[in-house]
N, C-alpha and C. Protein backbone atom coordinates (compact mmCIF):
# COMPACT_ATOMS: atom_id res chain seq x y z
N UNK A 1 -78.96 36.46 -113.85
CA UNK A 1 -78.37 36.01 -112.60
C UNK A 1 -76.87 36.30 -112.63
N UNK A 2 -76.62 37.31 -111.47
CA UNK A 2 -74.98 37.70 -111.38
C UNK A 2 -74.17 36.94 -111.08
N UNK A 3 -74.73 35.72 -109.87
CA UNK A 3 -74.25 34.71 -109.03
C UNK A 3 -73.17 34.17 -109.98
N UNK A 4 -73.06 33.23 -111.01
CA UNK A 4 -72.42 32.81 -111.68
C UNK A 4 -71.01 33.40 -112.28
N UNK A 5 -71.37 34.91 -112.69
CA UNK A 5 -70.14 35.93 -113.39
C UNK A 5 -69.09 36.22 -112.03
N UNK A 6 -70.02 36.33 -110.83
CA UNK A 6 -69.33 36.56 -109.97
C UNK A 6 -68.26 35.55 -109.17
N UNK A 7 -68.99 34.28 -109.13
CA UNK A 7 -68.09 33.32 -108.51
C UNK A 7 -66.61 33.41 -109.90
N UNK A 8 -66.88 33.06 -111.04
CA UNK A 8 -66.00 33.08 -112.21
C UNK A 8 -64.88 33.77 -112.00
N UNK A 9 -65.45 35.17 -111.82
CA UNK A 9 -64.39 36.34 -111.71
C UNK A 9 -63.52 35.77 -110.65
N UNK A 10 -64.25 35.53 -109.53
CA UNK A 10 -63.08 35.66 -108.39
C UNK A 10 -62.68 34.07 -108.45
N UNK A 11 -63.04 33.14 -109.04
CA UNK A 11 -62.51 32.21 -109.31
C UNK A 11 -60.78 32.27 -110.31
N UNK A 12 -61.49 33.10 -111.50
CA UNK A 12 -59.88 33.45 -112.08
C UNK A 12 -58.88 34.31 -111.59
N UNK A 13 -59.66 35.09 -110.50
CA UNK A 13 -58.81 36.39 -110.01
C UNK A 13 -58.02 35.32 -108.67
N UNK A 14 -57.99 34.39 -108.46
CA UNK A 14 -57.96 33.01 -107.60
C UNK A 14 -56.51 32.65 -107.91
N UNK A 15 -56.91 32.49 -109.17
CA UNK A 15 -56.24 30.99 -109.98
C UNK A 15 -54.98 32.01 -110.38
N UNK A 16 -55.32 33.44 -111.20
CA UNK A 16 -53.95 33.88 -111.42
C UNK A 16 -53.04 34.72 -110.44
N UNK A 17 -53.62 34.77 -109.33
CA UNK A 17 -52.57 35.34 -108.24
C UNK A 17 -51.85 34.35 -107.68
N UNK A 18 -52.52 32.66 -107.66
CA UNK A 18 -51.88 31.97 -107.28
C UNK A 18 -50.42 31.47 -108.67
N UNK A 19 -50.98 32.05 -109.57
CA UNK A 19 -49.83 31.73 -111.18
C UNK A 19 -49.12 33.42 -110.77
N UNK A 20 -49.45 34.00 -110.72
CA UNK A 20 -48.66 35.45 -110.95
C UNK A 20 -48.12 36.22 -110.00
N UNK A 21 -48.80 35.81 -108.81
CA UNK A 21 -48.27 36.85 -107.38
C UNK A 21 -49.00 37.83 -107.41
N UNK A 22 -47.63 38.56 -107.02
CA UNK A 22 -48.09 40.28 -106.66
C UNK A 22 -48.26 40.77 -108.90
N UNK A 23 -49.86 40.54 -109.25
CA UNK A 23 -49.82 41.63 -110.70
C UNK A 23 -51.09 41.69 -111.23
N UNK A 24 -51.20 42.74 -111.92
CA UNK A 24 -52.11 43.58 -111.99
C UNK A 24 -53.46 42.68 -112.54
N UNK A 25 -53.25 41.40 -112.81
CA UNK A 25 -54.29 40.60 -113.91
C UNK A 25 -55.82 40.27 -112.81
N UNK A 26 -54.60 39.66 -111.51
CA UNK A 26 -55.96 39.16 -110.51
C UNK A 26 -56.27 40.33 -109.79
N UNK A 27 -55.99 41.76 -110.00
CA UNK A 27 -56.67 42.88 -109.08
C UNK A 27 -57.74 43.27 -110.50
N UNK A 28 -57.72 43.37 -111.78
CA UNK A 28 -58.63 43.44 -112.59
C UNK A 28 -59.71 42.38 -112.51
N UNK A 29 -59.52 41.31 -112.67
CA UNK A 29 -60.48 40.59 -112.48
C UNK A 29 -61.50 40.35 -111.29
N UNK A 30 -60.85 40.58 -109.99
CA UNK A 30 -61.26 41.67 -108.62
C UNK A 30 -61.94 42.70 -108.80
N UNK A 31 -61.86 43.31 -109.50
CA UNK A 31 -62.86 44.47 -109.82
C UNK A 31 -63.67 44.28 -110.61
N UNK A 32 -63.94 43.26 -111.64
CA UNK A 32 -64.77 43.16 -112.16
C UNK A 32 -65.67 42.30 -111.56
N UNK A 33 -65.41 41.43 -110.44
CA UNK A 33 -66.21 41.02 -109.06
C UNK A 33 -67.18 41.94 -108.15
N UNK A 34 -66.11 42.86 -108.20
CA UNK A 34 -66.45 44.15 -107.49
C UNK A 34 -67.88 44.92 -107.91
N UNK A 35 -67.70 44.72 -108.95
CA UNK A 35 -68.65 45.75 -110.00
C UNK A 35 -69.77 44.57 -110.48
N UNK A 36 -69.58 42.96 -110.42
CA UNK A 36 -70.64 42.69 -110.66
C UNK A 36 -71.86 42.01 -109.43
N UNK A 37 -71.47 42.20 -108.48
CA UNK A 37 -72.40 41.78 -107.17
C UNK A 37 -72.11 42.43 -105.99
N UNK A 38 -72.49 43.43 -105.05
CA UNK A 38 -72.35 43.37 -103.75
C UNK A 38 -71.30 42.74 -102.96
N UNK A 39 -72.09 41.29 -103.23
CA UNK A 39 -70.83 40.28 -102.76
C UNK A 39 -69.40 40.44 -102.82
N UNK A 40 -69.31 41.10 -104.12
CA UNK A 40 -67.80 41.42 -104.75
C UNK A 40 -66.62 41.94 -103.56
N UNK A 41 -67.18 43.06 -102.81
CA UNK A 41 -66.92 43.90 -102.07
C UNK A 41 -66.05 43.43 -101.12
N UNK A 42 -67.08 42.28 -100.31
CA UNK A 42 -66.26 41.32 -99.33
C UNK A 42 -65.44 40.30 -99.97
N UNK A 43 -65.32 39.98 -100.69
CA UNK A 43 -64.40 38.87 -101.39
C UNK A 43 -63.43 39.76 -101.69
N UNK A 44 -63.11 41.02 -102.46
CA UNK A 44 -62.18 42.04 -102.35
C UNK A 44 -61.23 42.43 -100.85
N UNK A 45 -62.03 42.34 -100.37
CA UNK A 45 -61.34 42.61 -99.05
C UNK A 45 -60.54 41.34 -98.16
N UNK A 46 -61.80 40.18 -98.53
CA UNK A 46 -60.43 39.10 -98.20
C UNK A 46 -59.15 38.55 -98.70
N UNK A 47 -59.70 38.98 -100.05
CA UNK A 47 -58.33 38.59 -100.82
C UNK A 47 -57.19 39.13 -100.67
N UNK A 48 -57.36 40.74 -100.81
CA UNK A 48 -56.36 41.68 -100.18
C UNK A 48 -56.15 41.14 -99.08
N UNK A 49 -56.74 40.65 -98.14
CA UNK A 49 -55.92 40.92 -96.65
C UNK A 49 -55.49 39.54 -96.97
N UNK A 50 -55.91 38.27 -96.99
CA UNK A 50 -54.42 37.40 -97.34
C UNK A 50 -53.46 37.66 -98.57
N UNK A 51 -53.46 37.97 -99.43
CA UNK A 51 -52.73 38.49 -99.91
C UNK A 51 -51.26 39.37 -99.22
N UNK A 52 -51.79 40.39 -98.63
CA UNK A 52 -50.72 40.84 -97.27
C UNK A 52 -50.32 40.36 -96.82
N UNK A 53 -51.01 39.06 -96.12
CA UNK A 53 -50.49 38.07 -95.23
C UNK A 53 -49.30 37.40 -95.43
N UNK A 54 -49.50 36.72 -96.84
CA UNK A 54 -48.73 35.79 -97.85
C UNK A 54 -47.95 36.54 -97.90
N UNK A 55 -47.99 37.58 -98.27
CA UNK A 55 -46.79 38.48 -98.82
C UNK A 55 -45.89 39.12 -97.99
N UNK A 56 -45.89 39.39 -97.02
CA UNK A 56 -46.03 40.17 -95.57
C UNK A 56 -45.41 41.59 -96.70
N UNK A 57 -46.17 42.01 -97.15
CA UNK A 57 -45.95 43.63 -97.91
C UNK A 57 -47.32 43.77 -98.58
N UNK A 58 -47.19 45.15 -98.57
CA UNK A 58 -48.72 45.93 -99.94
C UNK A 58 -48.37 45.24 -101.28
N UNK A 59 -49.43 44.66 -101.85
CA UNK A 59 -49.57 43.74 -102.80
C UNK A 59 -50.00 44.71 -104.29
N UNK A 60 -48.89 45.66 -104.15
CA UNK A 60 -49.23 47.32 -105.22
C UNK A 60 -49.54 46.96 -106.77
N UNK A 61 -49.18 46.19 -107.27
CA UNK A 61 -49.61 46.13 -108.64
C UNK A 61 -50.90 45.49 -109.15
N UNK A 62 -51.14 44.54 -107.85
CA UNK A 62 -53.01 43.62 -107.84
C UNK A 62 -53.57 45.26 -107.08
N UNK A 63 -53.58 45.60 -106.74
CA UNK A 63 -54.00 47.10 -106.13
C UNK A 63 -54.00 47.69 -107.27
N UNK A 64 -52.93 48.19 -108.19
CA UNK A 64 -53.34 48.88 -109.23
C UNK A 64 -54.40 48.19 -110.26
N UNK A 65 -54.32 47.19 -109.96
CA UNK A 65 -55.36 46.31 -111.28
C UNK A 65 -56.79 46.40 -110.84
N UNK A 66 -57.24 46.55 -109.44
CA UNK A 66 -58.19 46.78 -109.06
C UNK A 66 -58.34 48.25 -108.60
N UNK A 67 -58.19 48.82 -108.96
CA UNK A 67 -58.28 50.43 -108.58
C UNK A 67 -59.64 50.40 -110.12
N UNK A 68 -59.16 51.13 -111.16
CA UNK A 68 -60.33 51.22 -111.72
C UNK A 68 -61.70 50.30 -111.31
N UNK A 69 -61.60 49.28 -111.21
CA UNK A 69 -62.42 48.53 -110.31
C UNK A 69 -63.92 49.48 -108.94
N UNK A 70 -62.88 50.21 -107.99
CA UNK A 70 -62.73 50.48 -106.67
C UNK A 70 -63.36 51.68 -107.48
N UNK A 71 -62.85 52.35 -108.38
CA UNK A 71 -63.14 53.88 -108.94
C UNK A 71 -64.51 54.00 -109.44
N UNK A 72 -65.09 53.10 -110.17
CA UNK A 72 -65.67 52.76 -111.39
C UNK A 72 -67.21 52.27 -110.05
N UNK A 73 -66.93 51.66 -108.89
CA UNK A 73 -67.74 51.20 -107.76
C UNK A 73 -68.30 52.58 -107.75
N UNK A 74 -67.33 53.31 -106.74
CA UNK A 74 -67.34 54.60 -106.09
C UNK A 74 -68.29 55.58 -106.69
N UNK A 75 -67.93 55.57 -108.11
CA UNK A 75 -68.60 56.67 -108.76
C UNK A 75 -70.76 55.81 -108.97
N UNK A 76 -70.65 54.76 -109.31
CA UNK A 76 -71.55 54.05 -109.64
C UNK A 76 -72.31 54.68 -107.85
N UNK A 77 -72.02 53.61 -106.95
CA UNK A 77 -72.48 53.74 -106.00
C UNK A 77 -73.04 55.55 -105.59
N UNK A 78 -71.94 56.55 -105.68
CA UNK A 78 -72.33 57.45 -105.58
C UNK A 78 -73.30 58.78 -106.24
N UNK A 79 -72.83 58.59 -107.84
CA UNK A 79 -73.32 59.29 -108.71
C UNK A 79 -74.72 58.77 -109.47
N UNK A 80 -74.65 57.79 -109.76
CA UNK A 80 -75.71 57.07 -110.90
C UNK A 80 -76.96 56.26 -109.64
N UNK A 81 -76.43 55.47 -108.95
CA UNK A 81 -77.34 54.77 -108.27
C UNK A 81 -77.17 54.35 -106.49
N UNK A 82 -77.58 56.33 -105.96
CA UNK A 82 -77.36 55.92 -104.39
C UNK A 82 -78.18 55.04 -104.17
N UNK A 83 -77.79 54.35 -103.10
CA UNK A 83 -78.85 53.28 -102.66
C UNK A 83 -78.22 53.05 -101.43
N UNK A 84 -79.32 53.77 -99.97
CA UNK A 84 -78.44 53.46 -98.27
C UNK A 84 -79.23 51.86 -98.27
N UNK A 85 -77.97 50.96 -97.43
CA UNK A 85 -77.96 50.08 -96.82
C UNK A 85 -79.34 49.95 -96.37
N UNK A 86 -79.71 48.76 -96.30
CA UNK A 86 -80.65 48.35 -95.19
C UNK A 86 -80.37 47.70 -93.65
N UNK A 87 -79.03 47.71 -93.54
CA UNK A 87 -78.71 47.23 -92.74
C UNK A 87 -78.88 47.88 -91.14
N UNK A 88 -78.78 49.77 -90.98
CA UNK A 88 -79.20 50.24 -89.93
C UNK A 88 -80.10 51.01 -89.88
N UNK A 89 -80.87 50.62 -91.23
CA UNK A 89 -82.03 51.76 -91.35
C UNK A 89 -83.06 51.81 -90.68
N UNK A 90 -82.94 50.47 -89.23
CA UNK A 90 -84.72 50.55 -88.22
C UNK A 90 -83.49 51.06 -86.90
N UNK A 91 -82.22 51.63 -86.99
CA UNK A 91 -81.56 51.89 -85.46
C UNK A 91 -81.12 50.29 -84.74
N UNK A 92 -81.49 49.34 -85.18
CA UNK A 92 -81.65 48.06 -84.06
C UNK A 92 -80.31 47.35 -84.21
N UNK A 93 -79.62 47.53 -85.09
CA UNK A 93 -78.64 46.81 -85.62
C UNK A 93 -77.36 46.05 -84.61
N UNK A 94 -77.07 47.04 -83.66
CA UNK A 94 -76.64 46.57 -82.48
C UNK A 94 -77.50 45.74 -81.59
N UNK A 95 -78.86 45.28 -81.61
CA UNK A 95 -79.57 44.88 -80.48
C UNK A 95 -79.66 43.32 -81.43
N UNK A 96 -79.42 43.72 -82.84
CA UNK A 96 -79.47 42.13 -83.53
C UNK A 96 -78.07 41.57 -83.59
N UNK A 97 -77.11 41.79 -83.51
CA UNK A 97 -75.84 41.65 -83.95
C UNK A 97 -75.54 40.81 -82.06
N UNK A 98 -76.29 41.38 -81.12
CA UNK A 98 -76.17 40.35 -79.75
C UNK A 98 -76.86 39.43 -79.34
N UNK A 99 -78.08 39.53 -80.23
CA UNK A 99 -79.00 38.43 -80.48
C UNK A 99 -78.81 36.61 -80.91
N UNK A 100 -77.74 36.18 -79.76
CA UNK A 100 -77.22 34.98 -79.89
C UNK A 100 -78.83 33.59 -80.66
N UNK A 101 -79.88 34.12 -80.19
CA UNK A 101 -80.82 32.91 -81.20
C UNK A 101 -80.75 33.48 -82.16
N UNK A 102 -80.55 34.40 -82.91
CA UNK A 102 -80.03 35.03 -84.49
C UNK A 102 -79.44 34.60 -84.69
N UNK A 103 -77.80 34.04 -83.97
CA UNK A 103 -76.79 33.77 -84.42
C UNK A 103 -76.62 31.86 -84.77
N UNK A 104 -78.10 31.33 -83.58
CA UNK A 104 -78.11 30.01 -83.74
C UNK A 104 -79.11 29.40 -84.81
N UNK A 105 -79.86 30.17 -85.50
CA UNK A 105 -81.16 30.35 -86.64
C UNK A 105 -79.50 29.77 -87.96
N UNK A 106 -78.79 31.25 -87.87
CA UNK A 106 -78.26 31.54 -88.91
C UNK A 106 -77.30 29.99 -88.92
N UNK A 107 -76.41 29.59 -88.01
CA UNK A 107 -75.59 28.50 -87.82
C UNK A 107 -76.22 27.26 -88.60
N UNK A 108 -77.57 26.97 -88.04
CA UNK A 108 -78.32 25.97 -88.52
C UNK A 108 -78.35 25.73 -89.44
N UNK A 109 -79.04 27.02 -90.13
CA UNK A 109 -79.46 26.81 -91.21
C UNK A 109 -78.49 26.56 -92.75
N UNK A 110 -77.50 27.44 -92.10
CA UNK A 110 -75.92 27.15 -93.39
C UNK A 110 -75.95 25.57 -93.11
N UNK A 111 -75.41 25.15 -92.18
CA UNK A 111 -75.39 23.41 -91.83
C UNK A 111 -75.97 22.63 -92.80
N UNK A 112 -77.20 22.99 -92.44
CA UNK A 112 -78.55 22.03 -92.96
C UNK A 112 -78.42 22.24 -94.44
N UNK A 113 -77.88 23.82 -95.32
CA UNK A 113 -78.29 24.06 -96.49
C UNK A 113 -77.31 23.27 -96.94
N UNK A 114 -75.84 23.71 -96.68
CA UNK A 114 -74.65 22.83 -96.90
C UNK A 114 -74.97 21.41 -96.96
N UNK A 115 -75.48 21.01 -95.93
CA UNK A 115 -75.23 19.61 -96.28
C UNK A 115 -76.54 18.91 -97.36
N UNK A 116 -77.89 19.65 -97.11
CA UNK A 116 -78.99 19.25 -97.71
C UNK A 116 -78.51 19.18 -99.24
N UNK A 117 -77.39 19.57 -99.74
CA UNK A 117 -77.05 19.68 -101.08
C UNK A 117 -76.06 18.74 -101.48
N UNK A 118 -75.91 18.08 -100.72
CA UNK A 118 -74.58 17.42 -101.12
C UNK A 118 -73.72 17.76 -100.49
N UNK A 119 -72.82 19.04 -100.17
CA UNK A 119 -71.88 19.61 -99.81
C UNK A 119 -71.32 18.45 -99.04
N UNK A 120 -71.94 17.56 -98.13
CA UNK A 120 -70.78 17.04 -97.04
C UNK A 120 -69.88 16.36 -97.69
N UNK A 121 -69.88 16.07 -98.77
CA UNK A 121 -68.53 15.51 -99.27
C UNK A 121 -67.85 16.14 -99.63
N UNK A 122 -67.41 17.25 -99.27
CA UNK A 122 -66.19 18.57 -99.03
C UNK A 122 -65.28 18.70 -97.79
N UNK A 123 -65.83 18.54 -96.87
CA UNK A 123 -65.03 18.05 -95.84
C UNK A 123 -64.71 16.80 -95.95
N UNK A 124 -64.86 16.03 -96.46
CA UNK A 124 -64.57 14.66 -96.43
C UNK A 124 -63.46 14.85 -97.37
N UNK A 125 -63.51 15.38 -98.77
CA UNK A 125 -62.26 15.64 -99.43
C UNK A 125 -61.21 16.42 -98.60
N UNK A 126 -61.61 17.13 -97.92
CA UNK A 126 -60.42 17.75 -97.15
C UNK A 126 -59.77 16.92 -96.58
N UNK A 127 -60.54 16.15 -96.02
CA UNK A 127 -59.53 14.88 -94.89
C UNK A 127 -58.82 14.34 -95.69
N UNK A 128 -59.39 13.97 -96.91
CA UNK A 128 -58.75 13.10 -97.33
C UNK A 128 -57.19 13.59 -98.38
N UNK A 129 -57.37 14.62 -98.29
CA UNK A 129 -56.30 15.48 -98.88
C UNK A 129 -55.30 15.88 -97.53
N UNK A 130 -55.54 16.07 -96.46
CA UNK A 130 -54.52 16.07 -95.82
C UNK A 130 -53.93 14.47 -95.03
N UNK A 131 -54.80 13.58 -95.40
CA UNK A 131 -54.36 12.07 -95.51
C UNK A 131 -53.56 11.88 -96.21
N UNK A 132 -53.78 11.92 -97.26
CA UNK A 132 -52.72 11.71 -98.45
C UNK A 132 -51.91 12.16 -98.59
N UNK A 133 -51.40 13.81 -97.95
CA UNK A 133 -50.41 14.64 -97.74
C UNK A 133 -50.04 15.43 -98.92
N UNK A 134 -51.53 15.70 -99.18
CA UNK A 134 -51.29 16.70 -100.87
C UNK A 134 -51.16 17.81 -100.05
N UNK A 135 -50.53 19.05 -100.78
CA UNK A 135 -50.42 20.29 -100.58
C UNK A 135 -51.65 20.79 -100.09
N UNK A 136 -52.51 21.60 -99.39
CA UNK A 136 -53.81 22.48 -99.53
C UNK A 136 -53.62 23.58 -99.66
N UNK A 137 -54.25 24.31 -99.92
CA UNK A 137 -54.44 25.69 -100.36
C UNK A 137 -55.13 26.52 -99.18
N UNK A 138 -53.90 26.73 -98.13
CA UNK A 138 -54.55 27.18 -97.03
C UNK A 138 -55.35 28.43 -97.36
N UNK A 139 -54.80 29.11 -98.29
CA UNK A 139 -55.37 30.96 -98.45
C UNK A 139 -56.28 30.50 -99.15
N UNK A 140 -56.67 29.41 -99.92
CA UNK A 140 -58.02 29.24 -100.45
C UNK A 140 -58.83 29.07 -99.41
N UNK A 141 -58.59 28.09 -98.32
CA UNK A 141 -59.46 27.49 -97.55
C UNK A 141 -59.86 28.48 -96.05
N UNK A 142 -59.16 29.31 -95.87
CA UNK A 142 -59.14 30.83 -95.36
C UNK A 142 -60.14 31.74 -95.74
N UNK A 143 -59.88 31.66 -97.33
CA UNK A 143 -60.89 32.77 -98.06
C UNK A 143 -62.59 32.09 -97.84
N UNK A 144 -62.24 30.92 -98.26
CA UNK A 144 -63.87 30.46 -97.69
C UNK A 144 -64.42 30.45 -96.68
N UNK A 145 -63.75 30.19 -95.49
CA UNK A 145 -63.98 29.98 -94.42
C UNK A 145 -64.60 31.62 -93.83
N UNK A 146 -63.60 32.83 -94.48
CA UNK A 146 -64.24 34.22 -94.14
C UNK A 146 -65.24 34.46 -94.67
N UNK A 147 -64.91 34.00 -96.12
CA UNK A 147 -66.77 34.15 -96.56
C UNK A 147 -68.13 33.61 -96.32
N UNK A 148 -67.79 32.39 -95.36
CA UNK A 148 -69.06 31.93 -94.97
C UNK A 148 -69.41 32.74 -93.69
N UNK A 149 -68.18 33.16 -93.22
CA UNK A 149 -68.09 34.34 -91.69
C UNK A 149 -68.63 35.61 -91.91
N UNK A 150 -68.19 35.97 -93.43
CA UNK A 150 -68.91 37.04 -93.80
C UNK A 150 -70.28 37.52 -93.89
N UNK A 151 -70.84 36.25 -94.44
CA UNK A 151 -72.14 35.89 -94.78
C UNK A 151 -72.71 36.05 -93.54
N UNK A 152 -72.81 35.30 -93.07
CA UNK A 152 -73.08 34.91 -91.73
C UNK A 152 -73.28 35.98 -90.67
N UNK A 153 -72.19 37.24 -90.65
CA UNK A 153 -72.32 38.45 -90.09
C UNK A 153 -73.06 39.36 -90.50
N UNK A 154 -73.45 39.36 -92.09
CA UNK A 154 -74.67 40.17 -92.54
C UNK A 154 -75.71 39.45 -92.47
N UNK A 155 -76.16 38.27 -92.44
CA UNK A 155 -77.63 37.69 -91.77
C UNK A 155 -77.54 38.14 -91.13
N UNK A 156 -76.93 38.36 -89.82
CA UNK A 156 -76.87 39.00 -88.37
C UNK A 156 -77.22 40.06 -88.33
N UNK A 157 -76.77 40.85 -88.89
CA UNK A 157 -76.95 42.11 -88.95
C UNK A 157 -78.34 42.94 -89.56
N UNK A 158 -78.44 42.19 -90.92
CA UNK A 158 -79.73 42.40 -91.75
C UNK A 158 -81.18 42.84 -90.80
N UNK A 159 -81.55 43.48 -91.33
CA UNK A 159 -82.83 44.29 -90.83
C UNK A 159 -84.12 43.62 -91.73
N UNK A 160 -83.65 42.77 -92.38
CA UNK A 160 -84.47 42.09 -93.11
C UNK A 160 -84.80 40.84 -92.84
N UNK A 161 -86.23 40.93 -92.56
CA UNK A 161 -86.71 39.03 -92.36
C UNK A 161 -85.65 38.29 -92.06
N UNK A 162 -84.58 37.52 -91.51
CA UNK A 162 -83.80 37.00 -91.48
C UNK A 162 -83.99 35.23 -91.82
N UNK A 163 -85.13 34.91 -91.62
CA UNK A 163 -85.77 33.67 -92.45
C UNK A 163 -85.48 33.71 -93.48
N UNK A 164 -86.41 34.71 -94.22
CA UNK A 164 -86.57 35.01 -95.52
C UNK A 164 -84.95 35.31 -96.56
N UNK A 165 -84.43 35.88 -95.75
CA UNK A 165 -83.31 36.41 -95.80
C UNK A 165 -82.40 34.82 -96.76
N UNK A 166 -82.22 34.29 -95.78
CA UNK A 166 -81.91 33.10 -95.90
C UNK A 166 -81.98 32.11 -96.74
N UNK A 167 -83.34 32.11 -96.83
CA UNK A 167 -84.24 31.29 -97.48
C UNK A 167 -84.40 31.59 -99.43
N UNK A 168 -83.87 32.47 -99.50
CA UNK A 168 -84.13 33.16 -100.72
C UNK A 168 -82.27 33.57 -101.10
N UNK A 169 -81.19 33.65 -100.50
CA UNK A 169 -80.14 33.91 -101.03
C UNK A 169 -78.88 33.10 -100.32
N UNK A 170 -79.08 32.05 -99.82
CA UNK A 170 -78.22 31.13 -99.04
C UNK A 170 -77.47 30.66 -100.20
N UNK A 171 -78.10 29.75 -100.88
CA UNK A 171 -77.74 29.02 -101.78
C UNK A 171 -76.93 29.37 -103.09
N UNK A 172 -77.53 30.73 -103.05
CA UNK A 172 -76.21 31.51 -104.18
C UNK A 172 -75.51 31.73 -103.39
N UNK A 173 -75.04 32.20 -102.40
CA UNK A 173 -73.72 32.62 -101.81
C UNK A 173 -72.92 31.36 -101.56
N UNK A 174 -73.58 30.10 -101.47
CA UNK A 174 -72.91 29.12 -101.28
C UNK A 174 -71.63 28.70 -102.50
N UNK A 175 -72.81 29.24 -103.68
CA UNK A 175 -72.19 29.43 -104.91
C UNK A 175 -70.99 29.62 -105.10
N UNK A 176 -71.20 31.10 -104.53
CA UNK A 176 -69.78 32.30 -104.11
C UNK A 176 -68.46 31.23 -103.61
N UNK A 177 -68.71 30.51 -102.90
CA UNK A 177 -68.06 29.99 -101.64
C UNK A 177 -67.13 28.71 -101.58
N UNK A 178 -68.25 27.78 -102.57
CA UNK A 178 -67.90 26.57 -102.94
C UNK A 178 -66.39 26.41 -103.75
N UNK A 179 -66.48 27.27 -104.46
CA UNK A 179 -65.04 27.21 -105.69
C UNK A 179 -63.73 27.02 -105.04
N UNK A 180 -63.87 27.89 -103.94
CA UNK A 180 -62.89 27.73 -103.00
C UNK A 180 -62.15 26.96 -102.01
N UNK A 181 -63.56 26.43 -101.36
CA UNK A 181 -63.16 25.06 -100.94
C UNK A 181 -62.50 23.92 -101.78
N UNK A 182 -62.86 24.09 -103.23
CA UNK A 182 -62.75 22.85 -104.14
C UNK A 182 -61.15 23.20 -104.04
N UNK A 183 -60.98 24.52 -104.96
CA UNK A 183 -59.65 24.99 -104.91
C UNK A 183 -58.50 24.35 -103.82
N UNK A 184 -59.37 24.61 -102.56
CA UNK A 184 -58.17 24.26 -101.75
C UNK A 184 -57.34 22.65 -101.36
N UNK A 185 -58.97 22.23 -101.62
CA UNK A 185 -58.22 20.21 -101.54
C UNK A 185 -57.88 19.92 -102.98
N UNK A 186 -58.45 20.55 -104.23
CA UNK A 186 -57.82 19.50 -105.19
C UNK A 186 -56.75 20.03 -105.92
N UNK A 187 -56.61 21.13 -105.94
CA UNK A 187 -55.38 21.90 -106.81
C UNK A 187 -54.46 22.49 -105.63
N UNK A 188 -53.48 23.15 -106.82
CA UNK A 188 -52.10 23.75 -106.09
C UNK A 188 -51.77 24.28 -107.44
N UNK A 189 -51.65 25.78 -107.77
CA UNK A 189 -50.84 26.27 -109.32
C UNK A 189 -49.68 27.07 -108.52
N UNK A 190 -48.30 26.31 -108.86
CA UNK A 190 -47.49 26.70 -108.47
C UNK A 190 -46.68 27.59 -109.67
N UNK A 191 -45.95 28.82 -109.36
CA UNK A 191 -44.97 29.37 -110.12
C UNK A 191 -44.37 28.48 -110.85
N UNK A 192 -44.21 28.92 -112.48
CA UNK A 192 -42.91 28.01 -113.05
C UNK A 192 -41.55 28.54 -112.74
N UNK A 193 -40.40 26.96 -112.73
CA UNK A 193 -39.06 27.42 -112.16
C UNK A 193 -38.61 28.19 -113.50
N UNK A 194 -37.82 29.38 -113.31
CA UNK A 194 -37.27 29.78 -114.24
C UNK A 194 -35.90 29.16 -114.11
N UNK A 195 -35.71 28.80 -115.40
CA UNK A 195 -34.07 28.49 -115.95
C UNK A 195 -33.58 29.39 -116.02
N UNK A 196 -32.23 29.86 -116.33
CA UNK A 196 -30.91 30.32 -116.81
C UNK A 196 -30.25 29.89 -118.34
């Protein structure tokens, strides 16, 4: 099971951009996300784009750390093990992607999984973290929030059973997802001040 290596990775690739900034440690560990789930792919891409955000500049040295990463994909994906998408392989993909009871199946069912697990006491920590007036971790709570958006847009899209779909890989992606939220109400790793 990848689920686990993968949340990890991007859990530390998390923790040291929020210790290091713009450097090469959390774009390696990004790629090794990259390279160990699918999933990787989109969590790569959100990170980069807040990252930009935060930064308002190209974030070049987490870019260089994930390049072999990106390289090491590329060649895999292309050379050793093509494998096309299932995603437009019946043509319909546009006729599901407007399919608003697709979109209310999919809503539900995150809800129900989220909370059937416990989860609702995650929002409840949130409140209670901006009660208390702790710091949050908006780019954490950003990154989750896209990844459940993410998710959510490939059920949509999927050409696959979308029940089934669901029903069989919800709960690891929640996996994916969860670290982040935690991240954002209970911690804060701030830069150390440098002396003189």
């Amino acid at each position: 099971m990848a689920d686990l290596p993968l949340t990890l990775a991007l859990m530390w690739a998390w923790i040291t951009y929020r210790r290091f900034g713009d450097h090469p440690l959390p774009g390696v560990l990004l790629g090794i996300a990259l390279l160990t789930k699918n999933e990787g792919a989109m969590f790569a891409v959100i990170f980069l784009v807040i990252a930009l955000v935060e930064q308002r500049r190209l974030p070049v040295r987490l870019l260089l750390g994930l390049l072999p990463g990106i390289l090491a994909l590329i060649f895999f994906k292309t050379v050793i093990a093509p494998t096309p998408t299932d995603l437009f392989e019946d043509g319909n993909a546009l006729s599901r992607l407007l399919d608003t009871s697709r979109y209310a199946y999919i809503v539900r069912e995150v809800v129900v999984q989220w909370f059937s697990w416990g989860y609702f006491a995650f929002p409840i920590a949130l409140v209670c973290a901006w009660a208390d007036k702790r710091r949050v971790d908006v780019g954490a709570l950003i990154a989750f929030i896209l990844a459940i958006l993410g998710y959510m847009f490939i059920y949509a899209l999927t050409s696959q059973n979308v029940v089934t779909h669901i029903q069989t890989s919800l709960l690891r992606l929640i996996m994916h997802t969860f670290p982040f939220f935690m991240f954002a109400v209970s911690m804060r790793i701030h830069k150390p001040v440098m002396t003189s």
